[in-house]
PDB file of N, CA and C in Angstrom:
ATOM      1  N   UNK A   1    -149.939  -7.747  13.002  1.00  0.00           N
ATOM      2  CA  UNK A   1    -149.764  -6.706  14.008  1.00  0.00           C
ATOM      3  C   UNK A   1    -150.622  -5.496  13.637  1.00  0.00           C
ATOM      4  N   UNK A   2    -151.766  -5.447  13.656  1.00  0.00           N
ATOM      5  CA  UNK A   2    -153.120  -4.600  13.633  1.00  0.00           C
ATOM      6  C   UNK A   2    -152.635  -3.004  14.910  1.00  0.00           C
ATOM      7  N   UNK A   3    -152.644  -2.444  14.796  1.00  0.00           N
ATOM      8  CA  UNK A   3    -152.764  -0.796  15.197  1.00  0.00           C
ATOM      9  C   UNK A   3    -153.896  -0.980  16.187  1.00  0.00           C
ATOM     10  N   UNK A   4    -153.873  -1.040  17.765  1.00  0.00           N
ATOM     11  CA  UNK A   4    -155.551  -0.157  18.360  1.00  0.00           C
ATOM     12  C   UNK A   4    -155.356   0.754  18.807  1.00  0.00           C
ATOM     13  N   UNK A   5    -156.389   1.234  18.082  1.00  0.00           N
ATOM     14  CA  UNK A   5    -156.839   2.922  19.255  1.00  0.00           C
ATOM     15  C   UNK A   5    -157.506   2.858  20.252  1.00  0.00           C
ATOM     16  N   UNK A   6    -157.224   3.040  21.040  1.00  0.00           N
ATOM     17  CA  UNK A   6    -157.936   3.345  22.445  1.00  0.00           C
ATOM     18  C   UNK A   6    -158.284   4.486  23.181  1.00  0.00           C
ATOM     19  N   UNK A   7    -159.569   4.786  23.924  1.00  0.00           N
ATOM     20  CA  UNK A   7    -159.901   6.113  24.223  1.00  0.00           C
ATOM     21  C   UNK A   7    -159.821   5.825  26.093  1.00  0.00           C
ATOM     22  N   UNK A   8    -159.502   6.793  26.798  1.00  0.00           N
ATOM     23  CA  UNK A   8    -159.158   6.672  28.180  1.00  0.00           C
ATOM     24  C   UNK A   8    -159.357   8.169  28.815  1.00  0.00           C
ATOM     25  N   UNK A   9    -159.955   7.859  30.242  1.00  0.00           N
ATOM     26  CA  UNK A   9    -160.069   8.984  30.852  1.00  0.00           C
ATOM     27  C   UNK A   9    -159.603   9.127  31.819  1.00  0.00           C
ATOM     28  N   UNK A  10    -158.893  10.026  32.255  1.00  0.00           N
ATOM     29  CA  UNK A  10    -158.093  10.385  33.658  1.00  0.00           C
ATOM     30  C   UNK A  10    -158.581  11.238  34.887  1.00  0.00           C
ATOM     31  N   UNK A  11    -159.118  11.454  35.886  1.00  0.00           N
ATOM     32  CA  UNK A  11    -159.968  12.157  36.453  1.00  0.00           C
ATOM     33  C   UNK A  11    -159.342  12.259  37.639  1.00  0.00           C
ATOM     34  N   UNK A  12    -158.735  14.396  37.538  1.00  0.00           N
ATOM     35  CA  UNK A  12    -157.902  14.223  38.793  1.00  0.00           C
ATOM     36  C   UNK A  12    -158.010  14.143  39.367  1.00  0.00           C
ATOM     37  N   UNK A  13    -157.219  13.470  40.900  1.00  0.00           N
ATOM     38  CA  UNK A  13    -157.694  13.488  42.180  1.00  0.00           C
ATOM     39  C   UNK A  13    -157.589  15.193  42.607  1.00  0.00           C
ATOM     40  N   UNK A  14    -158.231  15.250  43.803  1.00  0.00           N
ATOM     41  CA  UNK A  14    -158.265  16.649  44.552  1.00  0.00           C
ATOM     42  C   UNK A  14    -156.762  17.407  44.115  1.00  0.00           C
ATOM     43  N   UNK A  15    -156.897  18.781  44.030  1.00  0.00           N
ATOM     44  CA  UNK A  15    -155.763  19.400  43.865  1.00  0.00           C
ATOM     45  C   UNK A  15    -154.305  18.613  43.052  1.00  0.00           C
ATOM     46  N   UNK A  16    -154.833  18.070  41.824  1.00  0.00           N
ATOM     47  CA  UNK A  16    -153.702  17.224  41.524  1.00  0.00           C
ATOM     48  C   UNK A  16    -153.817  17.706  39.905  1.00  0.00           C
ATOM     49  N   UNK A  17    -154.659  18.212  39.356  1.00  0.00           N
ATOM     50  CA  UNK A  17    -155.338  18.982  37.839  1.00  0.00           C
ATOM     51  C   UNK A  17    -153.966  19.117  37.319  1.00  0.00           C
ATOM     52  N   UNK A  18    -153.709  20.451  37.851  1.00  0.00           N
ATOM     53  CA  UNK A  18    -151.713  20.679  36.935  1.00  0.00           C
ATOM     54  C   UNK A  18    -150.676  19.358  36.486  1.00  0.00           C
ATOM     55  N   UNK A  19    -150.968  19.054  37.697  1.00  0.00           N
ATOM     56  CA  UNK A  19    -149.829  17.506  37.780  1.00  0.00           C
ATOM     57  C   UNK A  19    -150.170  16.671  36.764  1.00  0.00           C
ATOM     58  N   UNK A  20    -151.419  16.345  36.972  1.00  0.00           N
ATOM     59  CA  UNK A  20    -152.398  15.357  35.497  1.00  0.00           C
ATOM     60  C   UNK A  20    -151.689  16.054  34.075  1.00  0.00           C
ATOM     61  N   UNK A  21    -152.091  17.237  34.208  1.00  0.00           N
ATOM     62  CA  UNK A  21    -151.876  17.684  32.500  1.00  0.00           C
ATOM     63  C   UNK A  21    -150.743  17.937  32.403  1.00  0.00           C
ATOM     64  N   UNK A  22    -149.749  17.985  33.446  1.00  0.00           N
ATOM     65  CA  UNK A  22    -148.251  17.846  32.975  1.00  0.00           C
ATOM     66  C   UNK A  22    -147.623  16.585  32.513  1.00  0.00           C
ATOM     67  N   UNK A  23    -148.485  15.384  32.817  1.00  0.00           N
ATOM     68  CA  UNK A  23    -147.938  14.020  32.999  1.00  0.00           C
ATOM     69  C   UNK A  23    -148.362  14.249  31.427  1.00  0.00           C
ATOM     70  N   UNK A  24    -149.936  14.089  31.173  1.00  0.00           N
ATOM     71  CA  UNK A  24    -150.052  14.184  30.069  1.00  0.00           C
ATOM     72  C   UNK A  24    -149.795  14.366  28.788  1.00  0.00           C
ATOM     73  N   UNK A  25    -148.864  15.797  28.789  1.00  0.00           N
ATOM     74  CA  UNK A  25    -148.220  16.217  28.119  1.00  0.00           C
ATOM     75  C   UNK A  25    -147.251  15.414  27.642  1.00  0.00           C
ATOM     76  N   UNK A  26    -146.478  14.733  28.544  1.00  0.00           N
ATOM     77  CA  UNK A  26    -145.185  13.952  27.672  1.00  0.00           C
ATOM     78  C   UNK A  26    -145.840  12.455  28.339  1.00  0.00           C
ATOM     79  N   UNK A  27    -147.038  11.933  28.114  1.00  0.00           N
ATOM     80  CA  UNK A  27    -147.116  10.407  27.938  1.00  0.00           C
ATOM     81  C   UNK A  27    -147.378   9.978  26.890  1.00  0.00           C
ATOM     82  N   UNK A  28    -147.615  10.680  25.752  1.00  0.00           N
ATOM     83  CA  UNK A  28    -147.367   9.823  24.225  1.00  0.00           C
ATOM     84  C   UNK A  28    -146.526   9.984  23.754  1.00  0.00           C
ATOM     85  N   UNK A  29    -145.153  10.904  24.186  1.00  0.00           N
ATOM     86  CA  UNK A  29    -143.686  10.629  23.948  1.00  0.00           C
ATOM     87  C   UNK A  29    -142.897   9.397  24.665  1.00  0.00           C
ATOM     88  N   UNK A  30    -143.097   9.152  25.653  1.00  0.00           N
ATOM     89  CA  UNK A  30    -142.602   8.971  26.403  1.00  0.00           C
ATOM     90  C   UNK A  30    -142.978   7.125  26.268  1.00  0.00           C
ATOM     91  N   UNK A  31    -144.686   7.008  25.906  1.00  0.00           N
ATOM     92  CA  UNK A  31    -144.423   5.913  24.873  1.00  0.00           C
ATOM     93  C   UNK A  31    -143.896   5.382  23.552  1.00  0.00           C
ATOM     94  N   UNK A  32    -144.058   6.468  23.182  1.00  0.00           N
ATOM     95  CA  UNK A  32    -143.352   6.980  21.453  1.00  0.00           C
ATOM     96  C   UNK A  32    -141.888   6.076  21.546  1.00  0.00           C
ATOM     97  N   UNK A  33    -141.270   6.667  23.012  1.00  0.00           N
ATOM     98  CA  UNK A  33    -139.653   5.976  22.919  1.00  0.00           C
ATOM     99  C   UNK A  33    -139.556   5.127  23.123  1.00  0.00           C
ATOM    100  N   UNK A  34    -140.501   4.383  23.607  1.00  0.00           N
ATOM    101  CA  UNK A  34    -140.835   2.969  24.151  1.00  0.00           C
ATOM    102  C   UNK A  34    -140.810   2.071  23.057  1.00  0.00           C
ATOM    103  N   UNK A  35    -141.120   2.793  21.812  1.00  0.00           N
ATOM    104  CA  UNK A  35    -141.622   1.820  20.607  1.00  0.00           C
ATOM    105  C   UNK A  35    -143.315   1.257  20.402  1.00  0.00           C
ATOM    106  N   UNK A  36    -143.859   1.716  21.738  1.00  0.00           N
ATOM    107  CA  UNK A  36    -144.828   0.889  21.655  1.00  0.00           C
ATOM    108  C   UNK A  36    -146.901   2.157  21.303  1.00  0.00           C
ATOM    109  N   UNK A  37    -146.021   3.228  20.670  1.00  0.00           N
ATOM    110  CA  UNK A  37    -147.857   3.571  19.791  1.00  0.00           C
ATOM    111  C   UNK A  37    -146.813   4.089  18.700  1.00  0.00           C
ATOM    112  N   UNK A  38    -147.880   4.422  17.434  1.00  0.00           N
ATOM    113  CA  UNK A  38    -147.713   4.730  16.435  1.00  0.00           C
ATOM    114  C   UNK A  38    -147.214   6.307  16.396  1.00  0.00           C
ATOM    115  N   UNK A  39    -146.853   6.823  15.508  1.00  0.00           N
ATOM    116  CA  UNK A  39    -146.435   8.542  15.132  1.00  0.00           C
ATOM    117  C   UNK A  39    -147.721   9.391  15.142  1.00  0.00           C
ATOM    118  N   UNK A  40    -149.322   8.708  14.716  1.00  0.00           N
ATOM    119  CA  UNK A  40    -150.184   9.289  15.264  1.00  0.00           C
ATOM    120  C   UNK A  40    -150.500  10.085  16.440  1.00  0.00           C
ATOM    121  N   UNK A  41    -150.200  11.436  16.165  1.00  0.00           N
ATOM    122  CA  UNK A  41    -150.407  12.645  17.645  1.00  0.00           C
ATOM    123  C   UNK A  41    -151.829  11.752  18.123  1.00  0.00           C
ATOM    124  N   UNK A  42    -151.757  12.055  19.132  1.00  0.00           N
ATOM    125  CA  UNK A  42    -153.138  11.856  19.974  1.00  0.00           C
ATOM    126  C   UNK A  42    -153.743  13.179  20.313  1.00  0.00           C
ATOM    127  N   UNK A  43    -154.961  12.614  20.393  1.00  0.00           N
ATOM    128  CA  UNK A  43    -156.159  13.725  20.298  1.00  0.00           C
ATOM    129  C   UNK A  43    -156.495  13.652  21.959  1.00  0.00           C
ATOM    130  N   UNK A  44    -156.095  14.763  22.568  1.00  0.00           N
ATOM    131  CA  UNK A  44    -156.551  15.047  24.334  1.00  0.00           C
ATOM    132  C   UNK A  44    -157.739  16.301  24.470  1.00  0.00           C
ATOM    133  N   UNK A  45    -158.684  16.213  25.132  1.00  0.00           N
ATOM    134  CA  UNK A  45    -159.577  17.022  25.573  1.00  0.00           C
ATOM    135  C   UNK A  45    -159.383  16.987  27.346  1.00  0.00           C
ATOM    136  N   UNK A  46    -160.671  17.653  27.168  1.00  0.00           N
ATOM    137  CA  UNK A  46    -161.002  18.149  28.913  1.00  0.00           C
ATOM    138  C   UNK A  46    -162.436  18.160  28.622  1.00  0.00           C
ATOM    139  N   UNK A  47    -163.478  16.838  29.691  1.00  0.00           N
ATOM    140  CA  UNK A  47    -164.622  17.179  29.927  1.00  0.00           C
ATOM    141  C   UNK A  47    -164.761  18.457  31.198  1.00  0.00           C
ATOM    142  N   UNK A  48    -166.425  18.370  31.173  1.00  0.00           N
ATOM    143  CA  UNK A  48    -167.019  19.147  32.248  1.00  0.00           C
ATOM    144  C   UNK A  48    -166.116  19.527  33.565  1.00  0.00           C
ATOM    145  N   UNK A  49    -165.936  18.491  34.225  1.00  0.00           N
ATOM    146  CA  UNK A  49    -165.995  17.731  35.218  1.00  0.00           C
ATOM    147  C   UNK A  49    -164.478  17.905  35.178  1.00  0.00           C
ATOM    148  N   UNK A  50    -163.477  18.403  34.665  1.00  0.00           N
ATOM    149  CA  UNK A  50    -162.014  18.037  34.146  1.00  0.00           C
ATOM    150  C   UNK A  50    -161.474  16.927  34.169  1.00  0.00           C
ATOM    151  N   UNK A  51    -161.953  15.878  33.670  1.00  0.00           N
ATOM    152  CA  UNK A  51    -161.654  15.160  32.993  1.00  0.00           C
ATOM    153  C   UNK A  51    -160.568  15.170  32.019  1.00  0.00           C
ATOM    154  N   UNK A  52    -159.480  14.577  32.095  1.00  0.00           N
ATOM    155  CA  UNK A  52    -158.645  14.317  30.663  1.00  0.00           C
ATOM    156  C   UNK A  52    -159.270  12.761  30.003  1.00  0.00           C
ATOM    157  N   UNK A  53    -159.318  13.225  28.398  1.00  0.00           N
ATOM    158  CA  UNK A  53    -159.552  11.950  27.854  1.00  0.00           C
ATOM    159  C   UNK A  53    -158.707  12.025  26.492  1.00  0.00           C
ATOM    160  N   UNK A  54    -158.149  11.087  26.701  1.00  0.00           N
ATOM    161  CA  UNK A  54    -156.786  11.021  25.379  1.00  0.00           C
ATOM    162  C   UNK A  54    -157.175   9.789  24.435  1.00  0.00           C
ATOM    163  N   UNK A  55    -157.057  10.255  23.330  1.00  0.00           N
ATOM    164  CA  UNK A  55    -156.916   9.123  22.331  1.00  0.00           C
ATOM    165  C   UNK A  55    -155.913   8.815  21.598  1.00  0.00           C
ATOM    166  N   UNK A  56    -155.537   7.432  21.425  1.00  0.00           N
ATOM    167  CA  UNK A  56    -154.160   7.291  20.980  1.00  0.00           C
ATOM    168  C   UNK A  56    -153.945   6.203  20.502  1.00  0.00           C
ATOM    169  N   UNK A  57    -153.028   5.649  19.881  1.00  0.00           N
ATOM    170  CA  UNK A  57    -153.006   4.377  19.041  1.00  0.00           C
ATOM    171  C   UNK A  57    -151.917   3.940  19.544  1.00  0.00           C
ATOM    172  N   UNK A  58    -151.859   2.418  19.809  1.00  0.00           N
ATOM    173  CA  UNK A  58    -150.623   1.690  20.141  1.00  0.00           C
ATOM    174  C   UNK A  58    -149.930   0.799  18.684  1.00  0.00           C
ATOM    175  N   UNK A  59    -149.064   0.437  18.571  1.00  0.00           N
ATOM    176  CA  UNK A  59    -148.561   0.076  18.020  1.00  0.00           C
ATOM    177  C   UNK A  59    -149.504  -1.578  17.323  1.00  0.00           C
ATOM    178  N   UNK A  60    -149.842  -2.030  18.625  1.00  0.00           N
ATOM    179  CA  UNK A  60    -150.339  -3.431  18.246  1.00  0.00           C
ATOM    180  C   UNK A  60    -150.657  -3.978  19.753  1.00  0.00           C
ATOM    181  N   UNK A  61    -151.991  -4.893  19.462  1.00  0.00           N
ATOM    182  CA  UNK A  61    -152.060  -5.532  20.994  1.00  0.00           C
ATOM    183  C   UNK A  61    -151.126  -6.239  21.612  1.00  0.00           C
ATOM    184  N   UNK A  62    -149.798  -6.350  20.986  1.00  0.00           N
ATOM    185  CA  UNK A  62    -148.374  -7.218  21.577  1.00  0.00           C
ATOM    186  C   UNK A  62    -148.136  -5.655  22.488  1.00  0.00           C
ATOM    187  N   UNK A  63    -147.553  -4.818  21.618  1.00  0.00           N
ATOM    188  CA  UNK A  63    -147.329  -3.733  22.111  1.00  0.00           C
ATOM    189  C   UNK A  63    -147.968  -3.328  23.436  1.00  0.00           C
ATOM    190  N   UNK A  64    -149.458  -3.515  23.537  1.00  0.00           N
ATOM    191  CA  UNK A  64    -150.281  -3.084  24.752  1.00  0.00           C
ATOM    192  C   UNK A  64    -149.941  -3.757  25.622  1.00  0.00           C
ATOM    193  N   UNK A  65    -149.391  -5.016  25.333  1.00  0.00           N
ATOM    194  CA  UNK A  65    -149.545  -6.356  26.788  1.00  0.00           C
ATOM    195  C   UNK A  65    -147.984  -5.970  27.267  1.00  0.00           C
ATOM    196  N   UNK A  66    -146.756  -5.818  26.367  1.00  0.00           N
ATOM    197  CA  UNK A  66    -145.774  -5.231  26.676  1.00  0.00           C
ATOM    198  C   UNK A  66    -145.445  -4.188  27.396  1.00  0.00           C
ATOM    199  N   UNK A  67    -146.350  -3.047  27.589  1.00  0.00           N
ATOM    200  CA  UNK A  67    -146.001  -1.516  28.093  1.00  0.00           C
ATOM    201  C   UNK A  67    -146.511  -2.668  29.273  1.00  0.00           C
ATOM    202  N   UNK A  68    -147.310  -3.603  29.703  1.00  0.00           N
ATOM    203  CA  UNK A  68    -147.192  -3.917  31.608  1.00  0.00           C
ATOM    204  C   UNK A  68    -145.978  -4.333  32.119  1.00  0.00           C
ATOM    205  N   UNK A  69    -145.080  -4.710  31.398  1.00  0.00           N
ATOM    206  CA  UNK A  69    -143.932  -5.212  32.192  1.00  0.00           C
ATOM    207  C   UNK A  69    -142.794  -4.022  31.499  1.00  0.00           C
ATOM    208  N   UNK A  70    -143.075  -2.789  31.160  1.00  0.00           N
ATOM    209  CA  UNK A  70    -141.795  -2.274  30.911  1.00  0.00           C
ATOM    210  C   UNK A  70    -141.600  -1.191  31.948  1.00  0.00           C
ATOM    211  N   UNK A  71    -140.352  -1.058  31.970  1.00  0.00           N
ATOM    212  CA  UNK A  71    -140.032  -0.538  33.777  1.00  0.00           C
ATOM    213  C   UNK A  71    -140.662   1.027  33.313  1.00  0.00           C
ATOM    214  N   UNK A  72    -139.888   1.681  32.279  1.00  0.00           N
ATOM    215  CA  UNK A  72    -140.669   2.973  32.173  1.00  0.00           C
ATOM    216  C   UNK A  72    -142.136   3.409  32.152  1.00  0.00           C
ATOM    217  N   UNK A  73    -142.988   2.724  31.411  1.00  0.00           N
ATOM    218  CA  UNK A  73    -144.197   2.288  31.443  1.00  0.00           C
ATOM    219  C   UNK A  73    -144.798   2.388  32.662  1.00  0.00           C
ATOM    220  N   UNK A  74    -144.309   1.702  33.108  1.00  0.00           N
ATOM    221  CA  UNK A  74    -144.766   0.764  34.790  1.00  0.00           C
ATOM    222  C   UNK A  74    -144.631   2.561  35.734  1.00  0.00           C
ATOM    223  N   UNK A  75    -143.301   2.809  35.796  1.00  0.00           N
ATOM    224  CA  UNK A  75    -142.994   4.188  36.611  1.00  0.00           C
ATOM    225  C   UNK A  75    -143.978   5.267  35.867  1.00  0.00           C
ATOM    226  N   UNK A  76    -144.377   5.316  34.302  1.00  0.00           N
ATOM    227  CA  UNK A  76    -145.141   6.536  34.303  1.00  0.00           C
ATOM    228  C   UNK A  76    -146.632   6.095  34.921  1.00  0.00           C
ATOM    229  N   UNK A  77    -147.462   4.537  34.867  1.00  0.00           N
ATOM    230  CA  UNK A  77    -148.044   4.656  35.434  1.00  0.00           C
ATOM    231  C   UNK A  77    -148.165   4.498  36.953  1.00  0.00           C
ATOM    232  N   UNK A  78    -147.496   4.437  37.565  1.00  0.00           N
ATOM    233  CA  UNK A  78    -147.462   4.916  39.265  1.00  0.00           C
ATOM    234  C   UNK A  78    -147.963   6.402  39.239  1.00  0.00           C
ATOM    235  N   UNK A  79    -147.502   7.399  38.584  1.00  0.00           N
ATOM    236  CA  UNK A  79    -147.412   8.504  38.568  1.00  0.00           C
ATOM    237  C   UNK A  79    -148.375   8.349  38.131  1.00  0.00           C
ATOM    238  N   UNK A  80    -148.950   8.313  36.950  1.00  0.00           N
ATOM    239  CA  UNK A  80    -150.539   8.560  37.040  1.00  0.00           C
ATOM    240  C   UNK A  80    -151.546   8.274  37.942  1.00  0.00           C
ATOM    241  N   UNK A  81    -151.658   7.227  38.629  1.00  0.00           N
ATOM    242  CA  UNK A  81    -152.387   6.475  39.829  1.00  0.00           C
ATOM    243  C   UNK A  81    -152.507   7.604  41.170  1.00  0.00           C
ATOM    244  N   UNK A  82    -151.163   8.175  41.313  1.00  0.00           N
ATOM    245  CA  UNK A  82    -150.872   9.283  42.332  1.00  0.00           C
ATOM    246  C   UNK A  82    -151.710  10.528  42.003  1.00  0.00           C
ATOM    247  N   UNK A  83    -152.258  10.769  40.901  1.00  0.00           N
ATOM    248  CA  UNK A  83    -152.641  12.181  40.508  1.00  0.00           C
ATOM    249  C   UNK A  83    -154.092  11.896  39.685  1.00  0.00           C
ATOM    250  N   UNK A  84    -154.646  10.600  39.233  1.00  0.00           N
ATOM    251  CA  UNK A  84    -155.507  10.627  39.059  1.00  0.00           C
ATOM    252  C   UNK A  84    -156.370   9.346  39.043  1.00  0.00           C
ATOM    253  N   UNK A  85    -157.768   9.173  38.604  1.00  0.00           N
ATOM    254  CA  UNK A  85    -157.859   7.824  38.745  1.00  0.00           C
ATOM    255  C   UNK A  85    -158.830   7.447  37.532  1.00  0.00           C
ATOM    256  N   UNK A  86    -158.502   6.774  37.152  1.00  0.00           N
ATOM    257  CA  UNK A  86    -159.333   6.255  35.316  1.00  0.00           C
ATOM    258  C   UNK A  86    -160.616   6.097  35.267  1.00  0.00           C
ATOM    259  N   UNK A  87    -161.504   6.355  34.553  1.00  0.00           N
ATOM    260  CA  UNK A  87    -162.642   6.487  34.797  1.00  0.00           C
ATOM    261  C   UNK A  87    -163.007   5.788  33.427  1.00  0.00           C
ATOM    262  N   UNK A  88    -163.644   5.155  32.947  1.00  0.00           N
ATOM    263  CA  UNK A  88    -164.448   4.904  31.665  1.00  0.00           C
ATOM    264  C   UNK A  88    -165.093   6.173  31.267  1.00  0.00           C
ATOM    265  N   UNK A  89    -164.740   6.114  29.848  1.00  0.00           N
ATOM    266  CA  UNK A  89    -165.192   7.861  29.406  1.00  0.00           C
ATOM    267  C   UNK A  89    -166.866   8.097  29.118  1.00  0.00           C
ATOM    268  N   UNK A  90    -167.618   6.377  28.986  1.00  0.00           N
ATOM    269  CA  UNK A  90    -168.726   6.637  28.842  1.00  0.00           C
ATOM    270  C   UNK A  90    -169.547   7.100  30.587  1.00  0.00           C
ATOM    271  N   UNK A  91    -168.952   6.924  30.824  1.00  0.00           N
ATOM    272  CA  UNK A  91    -169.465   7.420  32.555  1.00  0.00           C
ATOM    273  C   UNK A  91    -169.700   9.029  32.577  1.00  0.00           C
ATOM    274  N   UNK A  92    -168.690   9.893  31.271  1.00  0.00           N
ATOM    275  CA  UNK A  92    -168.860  11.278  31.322  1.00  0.00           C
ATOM    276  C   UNK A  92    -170.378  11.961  31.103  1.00  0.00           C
ATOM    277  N   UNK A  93    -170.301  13.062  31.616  1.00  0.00           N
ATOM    278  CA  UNK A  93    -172.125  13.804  30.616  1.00  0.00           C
ATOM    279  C   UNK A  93    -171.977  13.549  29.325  1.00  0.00           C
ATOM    280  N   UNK A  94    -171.021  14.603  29.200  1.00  0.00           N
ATOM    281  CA  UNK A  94    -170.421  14.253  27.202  1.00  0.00           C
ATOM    282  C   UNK A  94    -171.111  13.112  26.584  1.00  0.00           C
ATOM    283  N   UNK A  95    -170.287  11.913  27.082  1.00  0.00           N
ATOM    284  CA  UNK A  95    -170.795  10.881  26.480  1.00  0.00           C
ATOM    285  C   UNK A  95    -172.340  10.636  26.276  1.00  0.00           C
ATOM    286  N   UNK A  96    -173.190  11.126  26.644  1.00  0.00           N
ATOM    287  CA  UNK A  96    -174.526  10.580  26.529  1.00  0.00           C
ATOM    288  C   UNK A  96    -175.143  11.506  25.545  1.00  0.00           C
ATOM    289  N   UNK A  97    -174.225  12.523  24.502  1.00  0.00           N
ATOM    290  CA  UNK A  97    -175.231  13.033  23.690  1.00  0.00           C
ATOM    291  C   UNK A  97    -175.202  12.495  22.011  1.00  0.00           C
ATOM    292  N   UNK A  98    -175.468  12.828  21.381  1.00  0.00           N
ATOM    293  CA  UNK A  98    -174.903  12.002  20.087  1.00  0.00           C
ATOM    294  C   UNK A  98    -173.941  12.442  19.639  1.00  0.00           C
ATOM    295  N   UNK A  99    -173.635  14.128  19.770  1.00  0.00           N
ATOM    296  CA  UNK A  99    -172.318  14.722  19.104  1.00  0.00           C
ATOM    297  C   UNK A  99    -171.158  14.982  20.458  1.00  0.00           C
ATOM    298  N   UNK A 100    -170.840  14.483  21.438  1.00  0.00           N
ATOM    299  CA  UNK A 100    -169.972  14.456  22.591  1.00  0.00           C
ATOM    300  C   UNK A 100    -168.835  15.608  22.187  1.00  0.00           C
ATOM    301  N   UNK A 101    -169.265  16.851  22.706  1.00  0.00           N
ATOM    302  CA  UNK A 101    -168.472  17.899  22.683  1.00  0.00           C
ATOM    303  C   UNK A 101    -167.559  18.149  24.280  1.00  0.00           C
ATOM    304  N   UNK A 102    -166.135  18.058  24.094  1.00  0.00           N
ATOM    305  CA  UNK A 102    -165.331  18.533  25.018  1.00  0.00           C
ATOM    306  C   UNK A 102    -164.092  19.624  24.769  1.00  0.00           C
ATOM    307  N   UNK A 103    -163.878  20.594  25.295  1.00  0.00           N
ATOM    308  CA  UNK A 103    -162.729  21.189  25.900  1.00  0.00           C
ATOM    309  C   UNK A 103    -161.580  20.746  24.679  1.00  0.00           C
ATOM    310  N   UNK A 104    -160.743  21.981  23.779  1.00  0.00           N
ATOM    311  CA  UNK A 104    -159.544  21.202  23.916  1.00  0.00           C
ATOM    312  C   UNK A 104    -158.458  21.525  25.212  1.00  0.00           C
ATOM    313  N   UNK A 105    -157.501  20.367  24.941  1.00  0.00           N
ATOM    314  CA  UNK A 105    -156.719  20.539  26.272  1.00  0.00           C
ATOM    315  C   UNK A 105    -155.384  21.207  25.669  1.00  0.00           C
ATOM    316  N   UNK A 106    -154.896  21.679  26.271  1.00  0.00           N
ATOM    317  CA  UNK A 106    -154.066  22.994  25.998  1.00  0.00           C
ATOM    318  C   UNK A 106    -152.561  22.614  26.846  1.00  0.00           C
TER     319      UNK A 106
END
């Protein structure tokens, strides 16, 4: 049962910015209770573009395939889908320089 980290970007829809970074705020608790990432805080920024991009560690790739069928899981991501929409983070400006400087998120 190997640990992955994974990096992800959230990109709010129109007038939805607050809502994003409120969700934000309690979605690595909220997996935390789930059992399914590690005690590792995650590292969140803000590109250009406001972008959220969170990094975070799950517990294990069992763990990852698990958060799809868990009802809480499942309900926080509806709520994300409503307020923003995922973007691959290499798609950002950021990403294309060698030292990728962003925003912290607050």
């Amino acid at each position: 049962m190997t640990a992955k980290i994974v990096i992800v970007g959230y990109k709010p829809k129109e007038g939805k910015a607050e809502a994003l970074k409120e969700l934000t705020r309690r979605h690595h608790s909220t997996l935390r209770n789930e059992n399914l990432v590690t005690d590792r805080l995650p590292i969140i920024m803000v590109a250009k573009d406001g972008t959220i991009i969170e990094v975070f560690e799950w517990v294990s790739k069992s763990a990852m395939e698990k958060a799809h069928t868990n009802p809480v899981v499942l309900q926080m991501w509806q709520e994300y889908s409503s307020v923003c929409d995922y973007i691959p983070v290499g798609k950002l400006e950021e990403a294309m320089n060698l030292f990728s400087a962003f925003e912290p998120f607050e």
